[in-house]
Protein backbone atom coordinates (compact mmCIF):
# COMPACT_ATOMS: atom_id res chain seq x y z
CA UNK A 1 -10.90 -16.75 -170.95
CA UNK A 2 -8.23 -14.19 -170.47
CA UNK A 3 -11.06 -11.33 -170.73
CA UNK A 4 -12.81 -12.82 -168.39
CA UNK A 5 -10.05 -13.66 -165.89
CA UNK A 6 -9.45 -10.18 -166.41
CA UNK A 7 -12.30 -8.48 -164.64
CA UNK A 8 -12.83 -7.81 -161.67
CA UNK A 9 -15.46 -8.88 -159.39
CA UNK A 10 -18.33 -7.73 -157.57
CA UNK A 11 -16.08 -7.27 -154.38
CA UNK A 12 -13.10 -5.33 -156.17
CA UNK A 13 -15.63 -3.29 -158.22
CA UNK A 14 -17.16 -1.74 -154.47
CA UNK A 15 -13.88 -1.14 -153.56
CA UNK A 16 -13.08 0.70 -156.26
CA UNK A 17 -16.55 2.47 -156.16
CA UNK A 18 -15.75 2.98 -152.32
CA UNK A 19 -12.05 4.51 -153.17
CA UNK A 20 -13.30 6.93 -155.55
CA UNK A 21 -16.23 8.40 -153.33
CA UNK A 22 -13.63 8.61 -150.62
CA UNK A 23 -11.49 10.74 -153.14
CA UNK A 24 -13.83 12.95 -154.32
CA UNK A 25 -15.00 13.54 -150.80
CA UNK A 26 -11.66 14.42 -149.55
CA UNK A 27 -11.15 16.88 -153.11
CA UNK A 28 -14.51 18.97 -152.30
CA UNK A 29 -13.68 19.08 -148.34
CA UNK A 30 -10.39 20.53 -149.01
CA UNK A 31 -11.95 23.25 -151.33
CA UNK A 32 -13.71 24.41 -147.60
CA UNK A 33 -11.41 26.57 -146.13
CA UNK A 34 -13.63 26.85 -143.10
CA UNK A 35 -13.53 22.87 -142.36
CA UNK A 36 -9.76 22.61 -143.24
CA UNK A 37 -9.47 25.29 -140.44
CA UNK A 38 -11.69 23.05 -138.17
CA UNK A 39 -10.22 19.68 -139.05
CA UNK A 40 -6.46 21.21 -138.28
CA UNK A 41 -7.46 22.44 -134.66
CA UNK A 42 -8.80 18.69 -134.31
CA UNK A 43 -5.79 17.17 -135.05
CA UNK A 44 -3.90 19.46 -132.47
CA UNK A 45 -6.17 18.57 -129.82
CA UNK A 46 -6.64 14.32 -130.60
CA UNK A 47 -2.60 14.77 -130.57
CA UNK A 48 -2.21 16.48 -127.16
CA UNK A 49 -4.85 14.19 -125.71
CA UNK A 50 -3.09 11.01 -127.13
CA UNK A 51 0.65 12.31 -126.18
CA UNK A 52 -0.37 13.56 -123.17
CA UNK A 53 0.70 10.33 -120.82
CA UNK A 54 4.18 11.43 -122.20
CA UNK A 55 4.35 14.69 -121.98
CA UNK A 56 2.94 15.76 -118.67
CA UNK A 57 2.34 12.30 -117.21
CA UNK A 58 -0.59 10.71 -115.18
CA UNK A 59 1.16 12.31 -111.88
CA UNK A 60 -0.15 15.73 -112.96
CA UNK A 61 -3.55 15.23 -111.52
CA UNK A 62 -2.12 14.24 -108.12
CA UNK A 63 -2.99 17.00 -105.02
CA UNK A 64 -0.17 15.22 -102.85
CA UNK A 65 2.73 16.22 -104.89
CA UNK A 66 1.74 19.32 -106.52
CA UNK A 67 4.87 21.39 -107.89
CA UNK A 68 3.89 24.76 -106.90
CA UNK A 69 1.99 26.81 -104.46
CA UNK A 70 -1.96 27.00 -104.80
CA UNK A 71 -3.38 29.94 -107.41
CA UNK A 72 0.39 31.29 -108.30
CA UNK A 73 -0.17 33.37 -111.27
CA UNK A 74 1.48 32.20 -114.85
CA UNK A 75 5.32 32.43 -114.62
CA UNK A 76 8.04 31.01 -116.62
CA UNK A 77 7.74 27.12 -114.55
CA UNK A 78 4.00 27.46 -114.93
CA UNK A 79 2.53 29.28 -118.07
CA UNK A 80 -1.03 29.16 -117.50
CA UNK A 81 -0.44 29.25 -113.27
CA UNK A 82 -1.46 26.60 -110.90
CA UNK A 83 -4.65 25.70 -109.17
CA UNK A 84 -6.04 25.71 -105.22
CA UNK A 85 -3.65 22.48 -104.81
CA UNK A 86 -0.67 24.09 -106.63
CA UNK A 87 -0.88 21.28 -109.68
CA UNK A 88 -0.07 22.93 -112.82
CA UNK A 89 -2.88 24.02 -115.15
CA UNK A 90 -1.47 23.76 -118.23
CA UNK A 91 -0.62 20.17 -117.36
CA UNK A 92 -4.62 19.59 -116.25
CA UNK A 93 -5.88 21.18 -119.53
CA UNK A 94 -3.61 18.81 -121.45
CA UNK A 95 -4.46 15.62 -119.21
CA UNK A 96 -8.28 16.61 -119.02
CA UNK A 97 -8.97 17.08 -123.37
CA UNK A 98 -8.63 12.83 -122.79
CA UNK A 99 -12.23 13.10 -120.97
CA UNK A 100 -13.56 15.64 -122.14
CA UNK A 101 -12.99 14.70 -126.36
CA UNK A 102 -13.67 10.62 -125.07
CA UNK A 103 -16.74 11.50 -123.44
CA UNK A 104 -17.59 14.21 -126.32
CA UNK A 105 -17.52 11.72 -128.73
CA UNK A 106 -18.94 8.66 -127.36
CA UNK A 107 -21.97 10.47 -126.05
CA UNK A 108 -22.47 11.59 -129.71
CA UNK A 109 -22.15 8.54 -131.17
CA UNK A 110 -24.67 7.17 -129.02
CA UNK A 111 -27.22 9.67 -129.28
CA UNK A 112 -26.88 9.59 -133.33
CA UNK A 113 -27.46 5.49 -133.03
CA UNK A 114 -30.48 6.09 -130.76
CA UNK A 115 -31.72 8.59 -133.45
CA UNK A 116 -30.97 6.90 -136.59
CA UNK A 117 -32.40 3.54 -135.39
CA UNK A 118 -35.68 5.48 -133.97
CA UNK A 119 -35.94 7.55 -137.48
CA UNK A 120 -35.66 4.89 -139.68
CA UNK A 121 -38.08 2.16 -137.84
CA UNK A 122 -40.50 5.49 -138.09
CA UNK A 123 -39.87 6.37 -141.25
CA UNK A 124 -40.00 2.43 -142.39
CA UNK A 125 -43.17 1.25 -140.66
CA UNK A 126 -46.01 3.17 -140.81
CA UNK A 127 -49.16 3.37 -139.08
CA UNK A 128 -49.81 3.34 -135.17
CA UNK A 129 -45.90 2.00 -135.17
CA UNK A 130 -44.32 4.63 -136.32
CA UNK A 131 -46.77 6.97 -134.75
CA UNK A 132 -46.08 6.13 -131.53
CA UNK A 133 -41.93 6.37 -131.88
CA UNK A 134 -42.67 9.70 -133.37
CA UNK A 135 -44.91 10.57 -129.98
CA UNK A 136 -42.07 9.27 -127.93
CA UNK A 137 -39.53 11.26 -129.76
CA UNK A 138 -41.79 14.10 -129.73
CA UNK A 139 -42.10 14.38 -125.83
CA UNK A 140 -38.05 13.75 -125.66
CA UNK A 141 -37.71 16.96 -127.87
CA UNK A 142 -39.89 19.49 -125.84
CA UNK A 143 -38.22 18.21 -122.80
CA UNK A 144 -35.06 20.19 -121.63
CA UNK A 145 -32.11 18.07 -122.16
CA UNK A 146 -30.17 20.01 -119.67
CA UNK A 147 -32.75 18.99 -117.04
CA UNK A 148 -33.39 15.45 -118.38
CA UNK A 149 -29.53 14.82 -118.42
CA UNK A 150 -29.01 16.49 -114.37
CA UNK A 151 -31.97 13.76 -113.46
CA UNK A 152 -30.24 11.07 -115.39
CA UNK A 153 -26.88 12.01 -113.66
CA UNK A 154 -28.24 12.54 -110.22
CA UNK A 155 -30.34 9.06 -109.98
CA UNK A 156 -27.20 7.19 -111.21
CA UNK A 157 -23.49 6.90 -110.22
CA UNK A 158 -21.07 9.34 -110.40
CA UNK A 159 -18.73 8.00 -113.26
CA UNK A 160 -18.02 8.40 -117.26
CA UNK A 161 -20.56 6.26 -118.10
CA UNK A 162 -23.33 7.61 -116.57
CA UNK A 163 -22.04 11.13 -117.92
CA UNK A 164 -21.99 9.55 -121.62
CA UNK A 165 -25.98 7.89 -121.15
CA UNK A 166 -26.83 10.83 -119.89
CA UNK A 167 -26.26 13.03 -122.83
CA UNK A 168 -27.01 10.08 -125.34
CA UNK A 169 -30.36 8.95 -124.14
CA UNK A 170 -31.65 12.53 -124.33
CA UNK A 171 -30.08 14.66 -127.36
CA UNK A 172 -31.05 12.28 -130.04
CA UNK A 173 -34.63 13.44 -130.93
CA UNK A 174 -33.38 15.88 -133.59
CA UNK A 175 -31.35 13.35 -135.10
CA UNK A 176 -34.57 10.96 -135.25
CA UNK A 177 -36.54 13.58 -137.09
CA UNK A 178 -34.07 14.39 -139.39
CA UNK A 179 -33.29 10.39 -140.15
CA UNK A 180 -36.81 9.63 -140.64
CA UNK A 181 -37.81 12.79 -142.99
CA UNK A 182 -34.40 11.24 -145.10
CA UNK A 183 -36.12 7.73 -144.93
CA UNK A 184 -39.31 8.77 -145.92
CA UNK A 185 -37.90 10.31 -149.25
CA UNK A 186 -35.76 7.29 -149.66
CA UNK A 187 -38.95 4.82 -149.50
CA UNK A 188 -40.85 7.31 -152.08
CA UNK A 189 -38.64 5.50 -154.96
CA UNK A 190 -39.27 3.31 -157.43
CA UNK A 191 -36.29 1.15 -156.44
CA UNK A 192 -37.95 0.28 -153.01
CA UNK A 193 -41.09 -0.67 -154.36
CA UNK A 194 -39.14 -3.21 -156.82
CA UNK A 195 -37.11 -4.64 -153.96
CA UNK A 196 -40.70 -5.42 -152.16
CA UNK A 197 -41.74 -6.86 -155.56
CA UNK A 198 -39.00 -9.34 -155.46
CA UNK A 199 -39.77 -10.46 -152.13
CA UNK A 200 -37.17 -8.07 -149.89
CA UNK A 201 -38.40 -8.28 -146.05
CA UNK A 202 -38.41 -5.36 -144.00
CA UNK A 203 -34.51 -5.84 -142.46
CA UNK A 204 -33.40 -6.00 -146.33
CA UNK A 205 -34.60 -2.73 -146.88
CA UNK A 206 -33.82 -0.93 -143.80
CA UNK A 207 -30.38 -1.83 -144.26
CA UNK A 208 -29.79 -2.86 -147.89
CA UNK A 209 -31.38 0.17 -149.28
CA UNK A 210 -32.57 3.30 -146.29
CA UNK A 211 -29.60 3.02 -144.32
CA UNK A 212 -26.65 3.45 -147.24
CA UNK A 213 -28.68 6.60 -148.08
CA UNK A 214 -29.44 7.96 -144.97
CA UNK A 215 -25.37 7.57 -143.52
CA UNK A 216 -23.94 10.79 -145.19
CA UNK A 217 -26.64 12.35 -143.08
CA UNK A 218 -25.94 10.49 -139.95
CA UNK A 219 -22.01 11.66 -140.29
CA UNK A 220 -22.68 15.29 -140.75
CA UNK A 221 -25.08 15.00 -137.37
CA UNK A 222 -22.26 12.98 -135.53
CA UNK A 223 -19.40 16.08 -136.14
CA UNK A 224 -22.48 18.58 -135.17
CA UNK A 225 -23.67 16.74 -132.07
CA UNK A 226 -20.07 15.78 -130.81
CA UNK A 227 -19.35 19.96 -129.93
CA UNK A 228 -22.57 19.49 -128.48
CA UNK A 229 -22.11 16.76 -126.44
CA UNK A 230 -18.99 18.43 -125.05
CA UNK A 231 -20.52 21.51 -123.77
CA UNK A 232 -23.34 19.08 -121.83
CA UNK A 233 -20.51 17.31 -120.34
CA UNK A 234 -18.47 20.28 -119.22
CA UNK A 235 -22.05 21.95 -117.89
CA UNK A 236 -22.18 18.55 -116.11
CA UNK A 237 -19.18 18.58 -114.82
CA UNK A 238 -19.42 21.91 -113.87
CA UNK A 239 -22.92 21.30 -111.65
CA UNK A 240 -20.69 18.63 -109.56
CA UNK A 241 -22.73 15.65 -111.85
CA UNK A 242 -19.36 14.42 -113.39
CA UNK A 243 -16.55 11.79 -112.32
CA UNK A 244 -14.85 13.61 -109.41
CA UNK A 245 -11.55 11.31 -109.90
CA UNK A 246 -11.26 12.21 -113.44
CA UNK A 247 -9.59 15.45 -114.59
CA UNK A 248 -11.61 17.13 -117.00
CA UNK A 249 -12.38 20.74 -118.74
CA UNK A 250 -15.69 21.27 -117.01
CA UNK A 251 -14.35 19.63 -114.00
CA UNK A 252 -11.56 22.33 -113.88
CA UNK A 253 -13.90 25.18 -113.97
CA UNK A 254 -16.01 23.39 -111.19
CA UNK A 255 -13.10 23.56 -108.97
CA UNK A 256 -12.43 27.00 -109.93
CA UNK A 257 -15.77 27.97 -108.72
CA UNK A 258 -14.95 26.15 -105.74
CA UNK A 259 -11.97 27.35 -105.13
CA UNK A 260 -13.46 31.52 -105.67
CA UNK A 261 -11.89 32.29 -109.08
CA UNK A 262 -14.50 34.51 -110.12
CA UNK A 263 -14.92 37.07 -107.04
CA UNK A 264 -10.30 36.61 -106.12
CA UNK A 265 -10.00 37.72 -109.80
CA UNK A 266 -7.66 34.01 -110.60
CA UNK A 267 -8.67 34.42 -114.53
CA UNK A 268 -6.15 31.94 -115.27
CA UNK A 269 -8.19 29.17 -113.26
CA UNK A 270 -11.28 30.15 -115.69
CA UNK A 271 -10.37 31.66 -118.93
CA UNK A 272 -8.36 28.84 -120.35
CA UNK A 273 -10.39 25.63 -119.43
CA UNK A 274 -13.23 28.05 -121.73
CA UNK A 275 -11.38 28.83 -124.42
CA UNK A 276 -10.42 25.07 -124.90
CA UNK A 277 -13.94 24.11 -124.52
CA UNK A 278 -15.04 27.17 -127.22
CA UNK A 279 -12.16 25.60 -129.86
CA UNK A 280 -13.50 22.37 -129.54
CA UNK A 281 -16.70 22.74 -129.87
CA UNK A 282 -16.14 25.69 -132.52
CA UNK A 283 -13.76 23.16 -134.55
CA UNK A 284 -16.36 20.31 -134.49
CA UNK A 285 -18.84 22.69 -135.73
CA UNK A 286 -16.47 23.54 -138.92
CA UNK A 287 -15.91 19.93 -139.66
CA UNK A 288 -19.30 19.10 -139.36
CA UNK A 289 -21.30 21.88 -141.42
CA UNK A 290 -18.13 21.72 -144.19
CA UNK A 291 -19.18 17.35 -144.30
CA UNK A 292 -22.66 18.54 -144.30
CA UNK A 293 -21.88 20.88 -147.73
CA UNK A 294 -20.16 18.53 -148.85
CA UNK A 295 -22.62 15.30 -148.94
CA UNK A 296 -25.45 17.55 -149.43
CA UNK A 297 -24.02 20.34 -151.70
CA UNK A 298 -27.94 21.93 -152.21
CA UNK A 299 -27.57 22.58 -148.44
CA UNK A 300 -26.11 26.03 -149.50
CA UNK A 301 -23.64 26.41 -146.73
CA UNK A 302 -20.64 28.77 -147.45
CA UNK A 303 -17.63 27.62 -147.73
């Protein structure tokens, strides 16, 4: 009685199971120099995005009250300089990684849910089904999704939202392929054709059996298509397609062009907005190949 009382049970054994993978995942991530590198500029930005109501404040946005005088180069009170309304641009970069990380990260996770969804139902039913999601997907991946996001944005309202379906609804094809090559392998073993034997539907499978496999590939896609996602919504931003009441990276080099940055020589209006939007996107991109390695270590990539 004791030995039994002893063990644990099917609940505290996953944990367990669940602990461990999580420890040996974080022990081979840290032995990537490359994603430690990428994961450390992360946490600078998600902290100046989160502190930034306290340390520049909502007002910093507001044309009214600007501090300073429009396009004064960086001094001392303003290090990066101010814009055509005289707000302080370091301020705006700080207030705008909110948008442009939220809207970088939702539109991500949306597209990889469209994808995995779509890739597994292909993968999962054969036949004229599956045929015809792979048709669909097909046509979505020779489209441009520049163009197909710009139509998207144009035809709908100007707000967050619409920015976030935009990108979502058409940069998920790749994932789809990728998904439903992963559940086609997955559906090729023996322990699928057991679980049909013993009476599992189609919904036990898909998410009993293809979907636990097929997640370590849907993470790695979600850090890859999040730096992604940010560029479309800064080029979105940037064509005059975003939220004009929000402050964001792309919409700071929108009003730049506006304003006549590029021909008055204001490089402080343009350069840093970029280089925020190059980190980003170039520290998402280390996270996600250095996941990728790491859940799929015959991937090859260097460390």
């Amino acid at each position: 009685m004791s030995t039994e009382a002893a063990q644990p049970g099917p609940r505290a054994l996953a944990r367990q199971r669940r602990r461990r993978s999580a420890a040996r995942f974080c022990r081979q991530y840290r032995t990537h120099r490359a994603g430690l590198l990428g994961l450390a500029g992360l946490v600078l930005f998600a902290l100046a995005a989160l502190t930034a109501p306290l340390t520049v404040g909502s007002g910093v946005s507001d044309v009214t009250d600007a501090p300073g005088s429009p396009l004064e180069a960086p001094s001392g009170q303003f290090p990066l300089g101010t814009d055509r309304f005289g707000r302080d641009l370091l301020g705006l970069l700080i207030w705008g990684s909110r948008v442009s990380l939220l809207v970088g990260l939702l539109a991500a996770v949306l597209s990889v849910a469209i994808g995995a969804v779509v890739g597994i139902c292909a993968g999962h039913f054969r036949g004229a089904y599956g045929t015809v999601l792979m048709r669909i997907t097909d046509w979505f991946l020779v489209m441009p999704t520049l163009v197909l996001a710009i139509a998207l944005a144009t035809v709908m309202s100007r707000s967050l939202g619409t920015v976030v379906l935009a990108i979502g609804v058409t940069s998920w094809p790749t994932t789809a392929r990728l998904v439903r090559a992963q559940t086609l392998a997955v559906e090729s073993r023996p322990y699928i054709e057991r679980a049909r034997a013993l009476g599992g539907g189609h919904w036990h499978i898909m998410t009993r059996h293809v979907l636990p496999n097929v997640m370590p590939l849907v993470l790695a896609q979600t850090t890859l298509m999040v730096s992604s996602s940010i560029l479309a919504e800064a080029t979105l931003a940037f064509l005059g397609l975003g939220d004009p009441t929000v402050v964001s990276w792309g919409g700071l080099l929108q009003d730049a062009r506006e304003a006549g940055a590029v021909s008055a020589g204001d490089w402080w209006y343009l350069v840093p907005p970029g280089i925020a939007i190059a980190l980003v996107a170039l520290a998402f991109t280390l996270c996600g190949r250095a996941v990728e390695s790491v859940l799929n270590p015959r991937l090859g990539v260097a460390r």
